[in-house]
PDB file of N, CA and C in Angstrom:
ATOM      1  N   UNK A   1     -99.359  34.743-168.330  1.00  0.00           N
ATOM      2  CA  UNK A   1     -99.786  35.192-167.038  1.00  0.00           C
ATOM      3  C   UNK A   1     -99.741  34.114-165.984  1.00  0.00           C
ATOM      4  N   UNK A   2     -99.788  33.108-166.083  1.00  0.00           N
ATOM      5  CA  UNK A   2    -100.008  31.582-165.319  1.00  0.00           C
ATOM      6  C   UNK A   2     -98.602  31.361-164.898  1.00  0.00           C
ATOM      7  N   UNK A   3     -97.729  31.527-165.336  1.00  0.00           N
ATOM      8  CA  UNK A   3     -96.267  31.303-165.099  1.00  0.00           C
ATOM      9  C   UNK A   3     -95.572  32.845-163.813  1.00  0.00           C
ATOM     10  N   UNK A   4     -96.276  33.805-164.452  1.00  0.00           N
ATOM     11  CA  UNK A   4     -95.678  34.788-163.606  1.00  0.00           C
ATOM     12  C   UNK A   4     -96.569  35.028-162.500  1.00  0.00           C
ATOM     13  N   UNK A   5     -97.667  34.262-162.038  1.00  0.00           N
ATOM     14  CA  UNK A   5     -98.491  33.922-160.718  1.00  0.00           C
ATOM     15  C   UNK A   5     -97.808  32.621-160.300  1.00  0.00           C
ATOM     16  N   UNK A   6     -97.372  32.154-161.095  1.00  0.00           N
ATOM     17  CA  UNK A   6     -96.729  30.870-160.600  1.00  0.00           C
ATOM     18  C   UNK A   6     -95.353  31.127-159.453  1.00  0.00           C
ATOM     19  N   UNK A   7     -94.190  32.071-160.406  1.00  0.00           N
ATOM     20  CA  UNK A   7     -93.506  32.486-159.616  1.00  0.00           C
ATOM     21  C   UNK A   7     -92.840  33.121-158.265  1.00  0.00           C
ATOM     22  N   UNK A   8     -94.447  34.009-157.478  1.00  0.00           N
ATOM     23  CA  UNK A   8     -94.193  34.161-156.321  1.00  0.00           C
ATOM     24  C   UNK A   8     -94.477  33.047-155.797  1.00  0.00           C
ATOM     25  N   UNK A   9     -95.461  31.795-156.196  1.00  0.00           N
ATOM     26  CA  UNK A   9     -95.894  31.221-155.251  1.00  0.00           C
ATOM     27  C   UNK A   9     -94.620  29.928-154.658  1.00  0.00           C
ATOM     28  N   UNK A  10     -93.871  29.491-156.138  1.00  0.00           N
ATOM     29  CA  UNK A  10     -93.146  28.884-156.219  1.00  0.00           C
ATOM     30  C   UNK A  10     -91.663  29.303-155.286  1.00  0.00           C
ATOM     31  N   UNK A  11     -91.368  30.838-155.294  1.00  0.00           N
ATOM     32  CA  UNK A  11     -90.726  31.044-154.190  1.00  0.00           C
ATOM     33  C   UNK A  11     -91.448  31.129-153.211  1.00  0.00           C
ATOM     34  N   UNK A  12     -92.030  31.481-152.654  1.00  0.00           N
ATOM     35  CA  UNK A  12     -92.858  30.778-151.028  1.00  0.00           C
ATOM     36  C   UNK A  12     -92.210  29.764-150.416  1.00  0.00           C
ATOM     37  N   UNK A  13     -93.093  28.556-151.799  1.00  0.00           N
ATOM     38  CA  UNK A  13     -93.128  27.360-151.481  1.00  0.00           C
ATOM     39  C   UNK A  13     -91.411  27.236-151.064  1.00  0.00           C
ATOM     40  N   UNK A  14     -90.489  27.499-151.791  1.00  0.00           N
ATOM     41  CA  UNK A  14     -88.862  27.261-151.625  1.00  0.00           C
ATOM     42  C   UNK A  14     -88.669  27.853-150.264  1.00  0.00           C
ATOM     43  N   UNK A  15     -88.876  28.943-150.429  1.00  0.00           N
ATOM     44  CA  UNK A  15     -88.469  29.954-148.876  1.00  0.00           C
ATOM     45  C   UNK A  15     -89.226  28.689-147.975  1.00  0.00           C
ATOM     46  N   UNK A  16     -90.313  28.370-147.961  1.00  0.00           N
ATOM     47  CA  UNK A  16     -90.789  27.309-146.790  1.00  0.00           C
ATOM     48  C   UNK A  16     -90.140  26.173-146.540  1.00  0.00           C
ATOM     49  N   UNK A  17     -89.563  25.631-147.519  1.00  0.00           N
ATOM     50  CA  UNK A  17     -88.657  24.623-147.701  1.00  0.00           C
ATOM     51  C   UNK A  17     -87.539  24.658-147.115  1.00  0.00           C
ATOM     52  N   UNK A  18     -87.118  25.683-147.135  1.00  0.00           N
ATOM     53  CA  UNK A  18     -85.830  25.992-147.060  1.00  0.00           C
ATOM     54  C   UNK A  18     -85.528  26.250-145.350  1.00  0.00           C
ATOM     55  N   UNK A  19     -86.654  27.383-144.918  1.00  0.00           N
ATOM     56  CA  UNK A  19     -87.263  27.151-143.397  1.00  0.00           C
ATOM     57  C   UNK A  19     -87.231  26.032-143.018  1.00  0.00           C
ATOM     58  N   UNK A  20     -87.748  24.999-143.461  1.00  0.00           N
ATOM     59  CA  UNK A  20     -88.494  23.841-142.692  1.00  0.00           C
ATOM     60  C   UNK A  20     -87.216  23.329-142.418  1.00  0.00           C
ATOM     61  N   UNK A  21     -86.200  23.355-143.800  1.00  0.00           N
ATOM     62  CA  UNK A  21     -85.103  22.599-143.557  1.00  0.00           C
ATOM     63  C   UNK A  21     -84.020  23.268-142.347  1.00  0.00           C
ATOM     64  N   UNK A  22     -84.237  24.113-142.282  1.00  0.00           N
ATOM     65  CA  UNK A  22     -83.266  25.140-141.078  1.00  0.00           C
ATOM     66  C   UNK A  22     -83.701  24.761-140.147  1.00  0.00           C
ATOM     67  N   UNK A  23     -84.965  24.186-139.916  1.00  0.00           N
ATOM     68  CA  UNK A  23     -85.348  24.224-138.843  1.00  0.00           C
ATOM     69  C   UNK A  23     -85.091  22.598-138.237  1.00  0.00           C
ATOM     70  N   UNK A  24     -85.096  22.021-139.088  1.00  0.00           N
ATOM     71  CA  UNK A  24     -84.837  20.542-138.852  1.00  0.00           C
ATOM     72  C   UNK A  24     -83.268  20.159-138.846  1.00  0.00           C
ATOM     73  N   UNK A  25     -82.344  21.183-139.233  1.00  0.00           N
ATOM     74  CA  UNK A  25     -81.189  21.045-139.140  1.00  0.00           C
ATOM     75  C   UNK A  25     -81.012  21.445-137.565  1.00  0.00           C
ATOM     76  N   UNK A  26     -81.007  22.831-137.117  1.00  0.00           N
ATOM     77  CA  UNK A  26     -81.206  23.298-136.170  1.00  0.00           C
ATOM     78  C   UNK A  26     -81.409  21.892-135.082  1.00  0.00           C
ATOM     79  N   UNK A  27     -82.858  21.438-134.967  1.00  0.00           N
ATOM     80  CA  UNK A  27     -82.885  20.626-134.237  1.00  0.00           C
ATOM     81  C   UNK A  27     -81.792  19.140-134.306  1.00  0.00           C
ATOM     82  N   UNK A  28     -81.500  18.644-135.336  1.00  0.00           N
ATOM     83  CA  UNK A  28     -80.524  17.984-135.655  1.00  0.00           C
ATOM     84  C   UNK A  28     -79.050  18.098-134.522  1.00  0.00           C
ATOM     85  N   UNK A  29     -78.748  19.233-134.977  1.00  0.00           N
ATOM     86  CA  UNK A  29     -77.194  20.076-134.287  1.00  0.00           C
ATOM     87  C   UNK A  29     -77.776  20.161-132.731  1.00  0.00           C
ATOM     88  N   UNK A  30     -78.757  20.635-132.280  1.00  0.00           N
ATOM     89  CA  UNK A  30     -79.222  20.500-131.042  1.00  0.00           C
ATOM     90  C   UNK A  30     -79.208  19.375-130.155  1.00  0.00           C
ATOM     91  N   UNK A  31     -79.786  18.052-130.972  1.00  0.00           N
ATOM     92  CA  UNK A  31     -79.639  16.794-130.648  1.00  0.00           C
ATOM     93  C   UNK A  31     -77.999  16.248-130.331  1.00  0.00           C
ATOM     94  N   UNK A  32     -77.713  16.691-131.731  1.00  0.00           N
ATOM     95  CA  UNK A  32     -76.086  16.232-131.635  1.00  0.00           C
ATOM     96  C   UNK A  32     -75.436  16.441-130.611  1.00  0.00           C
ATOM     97  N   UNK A  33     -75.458  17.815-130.010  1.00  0.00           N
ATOM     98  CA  UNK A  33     -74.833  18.523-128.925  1.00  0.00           C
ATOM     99  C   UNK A  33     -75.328  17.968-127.433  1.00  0.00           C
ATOM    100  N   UNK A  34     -76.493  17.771-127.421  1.00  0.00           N
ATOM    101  CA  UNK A  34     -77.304  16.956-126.251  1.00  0.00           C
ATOM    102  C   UNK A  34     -76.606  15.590-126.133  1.00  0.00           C
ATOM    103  N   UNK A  35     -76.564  14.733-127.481  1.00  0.00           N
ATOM    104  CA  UNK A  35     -76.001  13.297-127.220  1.00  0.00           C
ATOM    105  C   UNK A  35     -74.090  13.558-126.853  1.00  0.00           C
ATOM    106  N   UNK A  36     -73.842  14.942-127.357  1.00  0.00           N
ATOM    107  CA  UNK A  36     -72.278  15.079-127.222  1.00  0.00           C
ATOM    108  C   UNK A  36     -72.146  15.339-125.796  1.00  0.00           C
ATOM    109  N   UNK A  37     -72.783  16.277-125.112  1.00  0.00           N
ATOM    110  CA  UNK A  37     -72.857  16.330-123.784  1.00  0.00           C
ATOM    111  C   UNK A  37     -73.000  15.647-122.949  1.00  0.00           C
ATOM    112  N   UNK A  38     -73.938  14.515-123.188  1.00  0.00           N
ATOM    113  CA  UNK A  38     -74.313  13.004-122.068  1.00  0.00           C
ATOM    114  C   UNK A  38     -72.525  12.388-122.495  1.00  0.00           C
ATOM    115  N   UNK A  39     -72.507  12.165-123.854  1.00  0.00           N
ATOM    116  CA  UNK A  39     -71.276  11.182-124.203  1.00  0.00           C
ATOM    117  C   UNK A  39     -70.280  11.485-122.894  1.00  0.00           C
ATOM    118  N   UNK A  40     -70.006  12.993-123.072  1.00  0.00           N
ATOM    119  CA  UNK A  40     -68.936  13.550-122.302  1.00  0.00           C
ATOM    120  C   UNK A  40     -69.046  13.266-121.349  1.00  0.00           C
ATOM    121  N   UNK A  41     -70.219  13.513-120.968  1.00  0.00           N
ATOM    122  CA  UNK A  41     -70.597  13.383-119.091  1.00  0.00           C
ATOM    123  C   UNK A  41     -70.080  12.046-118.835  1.00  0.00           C
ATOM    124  N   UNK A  42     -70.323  10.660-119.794  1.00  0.00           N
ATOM    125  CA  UNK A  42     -70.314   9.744-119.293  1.00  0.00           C
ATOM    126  C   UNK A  42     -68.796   9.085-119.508  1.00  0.00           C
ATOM    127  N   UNK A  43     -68.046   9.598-120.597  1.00  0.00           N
ATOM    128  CA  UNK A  43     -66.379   9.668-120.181  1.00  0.00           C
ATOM    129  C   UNK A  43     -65.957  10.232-119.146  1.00  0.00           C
ATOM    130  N   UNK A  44     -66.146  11.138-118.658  1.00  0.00           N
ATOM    131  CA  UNK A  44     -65.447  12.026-117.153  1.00  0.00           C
ATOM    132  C   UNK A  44     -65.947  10.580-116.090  1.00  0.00           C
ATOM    133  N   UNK A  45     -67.177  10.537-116.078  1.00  0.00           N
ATOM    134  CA  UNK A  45     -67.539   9.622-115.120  1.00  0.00           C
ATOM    135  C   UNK A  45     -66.696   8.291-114.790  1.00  0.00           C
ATOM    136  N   UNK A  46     -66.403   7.935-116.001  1.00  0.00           N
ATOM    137  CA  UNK A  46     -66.273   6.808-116.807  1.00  0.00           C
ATOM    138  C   UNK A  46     -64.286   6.726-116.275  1.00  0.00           C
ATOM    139  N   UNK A  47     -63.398   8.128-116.317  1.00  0.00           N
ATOM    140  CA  UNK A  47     -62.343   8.469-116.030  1.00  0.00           C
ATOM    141  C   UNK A  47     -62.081   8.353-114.437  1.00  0.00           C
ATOM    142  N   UNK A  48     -63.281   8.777-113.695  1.00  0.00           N
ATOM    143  CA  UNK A  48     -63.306   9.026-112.355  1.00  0.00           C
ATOM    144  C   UNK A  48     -63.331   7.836-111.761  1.00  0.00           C
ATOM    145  N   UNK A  49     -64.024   7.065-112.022  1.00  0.00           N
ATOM    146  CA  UNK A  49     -64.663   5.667-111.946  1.00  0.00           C
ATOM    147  C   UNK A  49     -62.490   4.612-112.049  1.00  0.00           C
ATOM    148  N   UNK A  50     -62.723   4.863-112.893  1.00  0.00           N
ATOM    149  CA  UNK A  50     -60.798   4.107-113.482  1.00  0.00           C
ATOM    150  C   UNK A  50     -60.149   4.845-112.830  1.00  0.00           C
ATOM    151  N   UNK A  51     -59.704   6.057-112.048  1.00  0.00           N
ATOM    152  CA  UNK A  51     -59.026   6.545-111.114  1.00  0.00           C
ATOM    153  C   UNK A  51     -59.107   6.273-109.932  1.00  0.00           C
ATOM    154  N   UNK A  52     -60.096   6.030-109.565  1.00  0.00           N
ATOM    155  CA  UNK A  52     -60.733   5.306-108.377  1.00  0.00           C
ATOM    156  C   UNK A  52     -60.474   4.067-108.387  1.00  0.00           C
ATOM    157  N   UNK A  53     -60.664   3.302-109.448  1.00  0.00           N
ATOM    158  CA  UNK A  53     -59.910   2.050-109.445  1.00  0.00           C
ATOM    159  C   UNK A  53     -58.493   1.460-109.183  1.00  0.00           C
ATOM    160  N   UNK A  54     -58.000   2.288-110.033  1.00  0.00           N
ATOM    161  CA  UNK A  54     -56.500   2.142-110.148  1.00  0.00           C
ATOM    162  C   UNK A  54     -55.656   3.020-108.576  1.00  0.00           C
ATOM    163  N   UNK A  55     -56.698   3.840-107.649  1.00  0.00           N
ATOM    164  CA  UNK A  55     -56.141   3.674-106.216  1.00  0.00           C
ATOM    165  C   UNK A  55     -56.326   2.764-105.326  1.00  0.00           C
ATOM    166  N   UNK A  56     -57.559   1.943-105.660  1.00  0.00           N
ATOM    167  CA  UNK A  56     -57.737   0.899-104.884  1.00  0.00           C
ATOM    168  C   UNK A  56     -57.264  -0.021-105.141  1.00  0.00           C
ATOM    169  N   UNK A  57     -56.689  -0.466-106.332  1.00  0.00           N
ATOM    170  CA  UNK A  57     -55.616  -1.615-106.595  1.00  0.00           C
ATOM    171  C   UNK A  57     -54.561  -1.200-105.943  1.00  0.00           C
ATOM    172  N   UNK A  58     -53.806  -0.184-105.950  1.00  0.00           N
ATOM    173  CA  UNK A  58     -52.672  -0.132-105.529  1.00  0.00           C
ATOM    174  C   UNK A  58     -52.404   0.165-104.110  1.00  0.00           C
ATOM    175  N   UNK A  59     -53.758   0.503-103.380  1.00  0.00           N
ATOM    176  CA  UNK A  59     -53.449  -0.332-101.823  1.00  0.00           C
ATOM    177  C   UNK A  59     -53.685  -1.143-102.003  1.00  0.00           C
ATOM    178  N   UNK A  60     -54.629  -2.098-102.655  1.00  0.00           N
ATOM    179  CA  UNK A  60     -54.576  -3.567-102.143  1.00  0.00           C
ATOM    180  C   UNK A  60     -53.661  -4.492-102.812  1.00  0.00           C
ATOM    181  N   UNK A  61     -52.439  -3.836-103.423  1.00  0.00           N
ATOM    182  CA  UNK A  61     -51.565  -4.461-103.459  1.00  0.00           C
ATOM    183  C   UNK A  61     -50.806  -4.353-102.806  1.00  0.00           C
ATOM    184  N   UNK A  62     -50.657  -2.749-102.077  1.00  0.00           N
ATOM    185  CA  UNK A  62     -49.676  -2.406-100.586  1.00  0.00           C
ATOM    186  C   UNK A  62     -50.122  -3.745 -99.651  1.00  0.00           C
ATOM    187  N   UNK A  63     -51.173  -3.912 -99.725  1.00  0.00           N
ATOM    188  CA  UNK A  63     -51.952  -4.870 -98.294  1.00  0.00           C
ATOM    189  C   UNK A  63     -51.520  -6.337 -98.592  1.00  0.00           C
ATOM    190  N   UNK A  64     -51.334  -6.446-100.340  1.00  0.00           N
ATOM    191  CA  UNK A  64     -51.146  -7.775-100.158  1.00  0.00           C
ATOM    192  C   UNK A  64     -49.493  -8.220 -99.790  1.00  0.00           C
ATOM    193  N   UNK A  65     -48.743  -6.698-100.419  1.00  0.00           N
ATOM    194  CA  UNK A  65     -47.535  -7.498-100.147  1.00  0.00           C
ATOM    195  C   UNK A  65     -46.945  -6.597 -98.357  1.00  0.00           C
ATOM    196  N   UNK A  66     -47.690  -6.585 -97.818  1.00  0.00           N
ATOM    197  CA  UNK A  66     -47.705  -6.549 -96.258  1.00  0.00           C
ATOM    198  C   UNK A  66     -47.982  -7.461 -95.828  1.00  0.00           C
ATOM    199  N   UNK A  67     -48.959  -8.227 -96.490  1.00  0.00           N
ATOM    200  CA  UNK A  67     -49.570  -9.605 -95.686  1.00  0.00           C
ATOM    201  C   UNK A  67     -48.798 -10.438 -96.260  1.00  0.00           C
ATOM    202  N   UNK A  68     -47.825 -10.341 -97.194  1.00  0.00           N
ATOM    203  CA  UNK A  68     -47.046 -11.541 -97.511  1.00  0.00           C
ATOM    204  C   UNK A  68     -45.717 -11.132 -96.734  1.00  0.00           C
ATOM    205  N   UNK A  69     -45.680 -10.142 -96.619  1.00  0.00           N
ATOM    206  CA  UNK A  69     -44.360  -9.926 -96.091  1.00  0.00           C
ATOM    207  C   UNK A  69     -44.512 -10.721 -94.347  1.00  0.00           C
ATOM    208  N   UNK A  70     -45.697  -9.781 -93.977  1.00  0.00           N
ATOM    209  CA  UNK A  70     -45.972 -11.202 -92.799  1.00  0.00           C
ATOM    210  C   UNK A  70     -45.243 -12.645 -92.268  1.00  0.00           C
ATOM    211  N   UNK A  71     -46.651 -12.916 -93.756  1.00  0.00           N
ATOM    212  CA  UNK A  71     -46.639 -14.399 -93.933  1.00  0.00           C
ATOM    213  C   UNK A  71     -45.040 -14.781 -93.598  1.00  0.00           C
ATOM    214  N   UNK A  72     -43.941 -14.518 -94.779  1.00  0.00           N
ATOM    215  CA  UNK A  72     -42.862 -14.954 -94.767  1.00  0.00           C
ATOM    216  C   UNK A  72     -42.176 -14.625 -93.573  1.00  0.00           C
ATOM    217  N   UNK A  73     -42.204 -13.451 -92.719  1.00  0.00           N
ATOM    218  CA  UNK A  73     -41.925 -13.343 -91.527  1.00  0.00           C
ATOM    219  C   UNK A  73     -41.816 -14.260 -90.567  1.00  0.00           C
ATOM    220  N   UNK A  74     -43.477 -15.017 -90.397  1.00  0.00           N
ATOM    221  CA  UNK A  74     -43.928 -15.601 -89.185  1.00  0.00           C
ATOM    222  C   UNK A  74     -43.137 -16.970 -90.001  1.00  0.00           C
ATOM    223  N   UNK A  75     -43.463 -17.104 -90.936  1.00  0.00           N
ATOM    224  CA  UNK A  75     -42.268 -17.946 -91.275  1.00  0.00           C
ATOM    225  C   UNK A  75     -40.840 -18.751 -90.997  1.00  0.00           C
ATOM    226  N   UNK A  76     -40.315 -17.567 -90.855  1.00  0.00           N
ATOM    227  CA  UNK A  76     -38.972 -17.295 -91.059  1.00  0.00           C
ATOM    228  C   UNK A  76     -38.436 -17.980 -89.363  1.00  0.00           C
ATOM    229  N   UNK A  77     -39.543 -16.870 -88.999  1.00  0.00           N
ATOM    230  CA  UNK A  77     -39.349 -17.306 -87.060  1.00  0.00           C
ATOM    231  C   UNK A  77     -40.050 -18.629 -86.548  1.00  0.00           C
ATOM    232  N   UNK A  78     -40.867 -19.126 -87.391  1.00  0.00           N
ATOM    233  CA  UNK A  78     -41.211 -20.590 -86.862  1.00  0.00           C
ATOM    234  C   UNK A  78     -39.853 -21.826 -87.672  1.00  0.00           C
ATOM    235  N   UNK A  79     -39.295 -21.078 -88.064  1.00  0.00           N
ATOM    236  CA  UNK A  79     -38.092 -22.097 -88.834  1.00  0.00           C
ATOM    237  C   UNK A  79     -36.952 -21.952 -87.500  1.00  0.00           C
ATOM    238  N   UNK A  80     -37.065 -20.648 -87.409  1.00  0.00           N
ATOM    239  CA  UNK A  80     -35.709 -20.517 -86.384  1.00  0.00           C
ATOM    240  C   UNK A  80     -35.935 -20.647 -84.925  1.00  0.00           C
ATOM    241  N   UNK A  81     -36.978 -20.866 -84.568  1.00  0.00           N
ATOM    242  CA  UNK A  81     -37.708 -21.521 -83.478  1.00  0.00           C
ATOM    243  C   UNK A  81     -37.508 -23.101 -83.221  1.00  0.00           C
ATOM    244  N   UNK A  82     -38.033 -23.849 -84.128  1.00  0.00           N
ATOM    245  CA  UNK A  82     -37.694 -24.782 -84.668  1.00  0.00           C
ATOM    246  C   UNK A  82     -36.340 -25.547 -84.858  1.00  0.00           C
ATOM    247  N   UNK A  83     -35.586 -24.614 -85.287  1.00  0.00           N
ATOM    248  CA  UNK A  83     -34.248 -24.468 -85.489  1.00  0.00           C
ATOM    249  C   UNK A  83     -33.297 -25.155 -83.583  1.00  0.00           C
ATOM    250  N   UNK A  84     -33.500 -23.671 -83.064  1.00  0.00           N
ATOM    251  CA  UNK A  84     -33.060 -23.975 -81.933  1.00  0.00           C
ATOM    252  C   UNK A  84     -33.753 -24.475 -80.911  1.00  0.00           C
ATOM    253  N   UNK A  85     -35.237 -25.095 -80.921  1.00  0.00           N
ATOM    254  CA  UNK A  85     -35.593 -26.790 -80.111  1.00  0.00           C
ATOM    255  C   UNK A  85     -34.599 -27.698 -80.984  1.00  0.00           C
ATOM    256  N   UNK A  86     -34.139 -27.583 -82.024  1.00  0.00           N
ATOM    257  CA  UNK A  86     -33.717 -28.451 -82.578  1.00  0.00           C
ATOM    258  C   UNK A  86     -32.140 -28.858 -81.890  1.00  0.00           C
ATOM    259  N   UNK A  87     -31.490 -27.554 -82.073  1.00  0.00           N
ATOM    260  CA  UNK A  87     -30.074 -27.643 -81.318  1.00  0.00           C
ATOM    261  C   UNK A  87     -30.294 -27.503 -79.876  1.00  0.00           C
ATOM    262  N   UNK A  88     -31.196 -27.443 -79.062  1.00  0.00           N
ATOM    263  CA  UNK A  88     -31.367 -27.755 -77.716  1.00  0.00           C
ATOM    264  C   UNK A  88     -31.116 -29.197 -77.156  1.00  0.00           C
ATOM    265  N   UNK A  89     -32.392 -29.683 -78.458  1.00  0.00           N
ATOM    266  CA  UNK A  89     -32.549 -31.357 -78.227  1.00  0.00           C
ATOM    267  C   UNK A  89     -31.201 -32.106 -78.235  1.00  0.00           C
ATOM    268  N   UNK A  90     -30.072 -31.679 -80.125  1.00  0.00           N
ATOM    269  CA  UNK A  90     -29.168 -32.198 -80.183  1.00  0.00           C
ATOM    270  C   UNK A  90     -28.274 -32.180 -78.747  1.00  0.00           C
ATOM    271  N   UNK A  91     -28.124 -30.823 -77.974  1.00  0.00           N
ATOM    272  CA  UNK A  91     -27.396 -30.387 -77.230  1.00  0.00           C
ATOM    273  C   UNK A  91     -27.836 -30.915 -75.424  1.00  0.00           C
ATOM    274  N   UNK A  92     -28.702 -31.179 -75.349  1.00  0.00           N
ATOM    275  CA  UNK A  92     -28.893 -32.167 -74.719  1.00  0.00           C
ATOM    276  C   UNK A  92     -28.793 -33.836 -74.596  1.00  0.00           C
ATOM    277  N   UNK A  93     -29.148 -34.164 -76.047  1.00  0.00           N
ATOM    278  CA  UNK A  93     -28.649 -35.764 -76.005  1.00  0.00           C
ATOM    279  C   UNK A  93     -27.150 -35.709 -76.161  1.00  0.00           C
ATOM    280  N   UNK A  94     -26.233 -34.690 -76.687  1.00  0.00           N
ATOM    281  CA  UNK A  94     -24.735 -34.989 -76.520  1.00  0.00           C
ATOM    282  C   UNK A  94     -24.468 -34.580 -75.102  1.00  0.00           C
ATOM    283  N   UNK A  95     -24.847 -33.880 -74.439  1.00  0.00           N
ATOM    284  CA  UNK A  95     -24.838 -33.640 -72.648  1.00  0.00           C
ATOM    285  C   UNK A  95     -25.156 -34.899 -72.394  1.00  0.00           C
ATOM    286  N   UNK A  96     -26.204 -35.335 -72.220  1.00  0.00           N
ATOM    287  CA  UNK A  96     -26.467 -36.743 -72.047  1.00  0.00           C
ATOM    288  C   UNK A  96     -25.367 -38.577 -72.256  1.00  0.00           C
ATOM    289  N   UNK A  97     -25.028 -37.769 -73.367  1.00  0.00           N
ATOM    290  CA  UNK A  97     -23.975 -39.095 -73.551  1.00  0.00           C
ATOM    291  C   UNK A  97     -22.754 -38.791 -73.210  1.00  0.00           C
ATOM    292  N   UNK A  98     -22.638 -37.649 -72.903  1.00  0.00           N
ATOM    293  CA  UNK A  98     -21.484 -37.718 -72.079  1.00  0.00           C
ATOM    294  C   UNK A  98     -20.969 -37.370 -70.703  1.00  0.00           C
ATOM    295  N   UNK A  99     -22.245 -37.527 -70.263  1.00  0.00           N
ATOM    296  CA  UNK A  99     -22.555 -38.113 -69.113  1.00  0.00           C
ATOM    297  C   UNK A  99     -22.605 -39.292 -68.981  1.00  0.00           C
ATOM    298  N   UNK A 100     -24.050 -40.264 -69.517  1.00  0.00           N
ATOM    299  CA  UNK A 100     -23.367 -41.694 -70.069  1.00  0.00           C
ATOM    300  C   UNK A 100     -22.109 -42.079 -69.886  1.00  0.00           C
ATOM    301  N   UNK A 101     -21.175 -41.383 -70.797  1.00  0.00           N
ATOM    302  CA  UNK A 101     -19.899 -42.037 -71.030  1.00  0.00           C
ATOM    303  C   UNK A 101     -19.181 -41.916 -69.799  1.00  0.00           C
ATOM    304  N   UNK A 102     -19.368 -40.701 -68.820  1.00  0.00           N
ATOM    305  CA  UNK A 102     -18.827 -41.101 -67.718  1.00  0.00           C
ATOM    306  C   UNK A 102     -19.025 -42.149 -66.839  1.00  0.00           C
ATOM    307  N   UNK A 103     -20.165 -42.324 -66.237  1.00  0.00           N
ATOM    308  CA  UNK A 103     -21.364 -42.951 -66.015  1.00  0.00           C
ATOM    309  C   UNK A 103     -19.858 -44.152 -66.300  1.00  0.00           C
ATOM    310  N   UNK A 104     -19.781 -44.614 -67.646  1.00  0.00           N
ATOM    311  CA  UNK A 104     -19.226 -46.221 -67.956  1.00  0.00           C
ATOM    312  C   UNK A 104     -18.030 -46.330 -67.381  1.00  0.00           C
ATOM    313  N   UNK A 105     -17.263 -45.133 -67.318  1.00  0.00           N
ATOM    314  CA  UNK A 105     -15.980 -45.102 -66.878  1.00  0.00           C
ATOM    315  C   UNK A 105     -15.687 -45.791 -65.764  1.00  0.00           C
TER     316      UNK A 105
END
């Protein structure tokens, strides 16, 4: 008789077990899905963030090679500026000497 009073109680006890464990799984998978959802959230962010990046590099590489293109510009024209004071000067001291040279005649 002790064994077959034993038996409903012993399923109870299992059925409760077995509950408790559903229920702690349940919350488990719940959690999971909560930490899967932030994860996600924080890749998209995380994507948006590096898209945003990778447009602002690539104007400020438009900007840099504008400002170099500049640079070498203003360059270019202080050489050839330079250039012709240069053949002015020559072109004046050979005016000059040959004038001079008349001058000796």
């Amino acid at each position: 008789m002790l064994v077959e009073n034993d038996v409903p109680n012993t399923r109870l006890a299992m059925q409760g077990t077995i509950t408790s464990l559903q229920s702690e799984f349940k919350r488990e998978i719940a959690q999971a899905r909560d930490e899967y959802d932030r994860l996600q959230s924080v890749v998209e962010d995380n994507k948006a963030k590096i898209a945003k990046a990778l447009t602002l590099a690539s104007k400020l590489k438009k900007v840099m090679d504008d400002t170099v293109k500049r640079v070498e510009d203003a360059y270019w024209i202080k050489i050839r500026e330079k250039e012709a004071d240069l053949i002015q000067t020559i072109i004046a001291e050979l005016g000059a000497g040959i004038i001079g040279l008349s001058d000796n005649e």
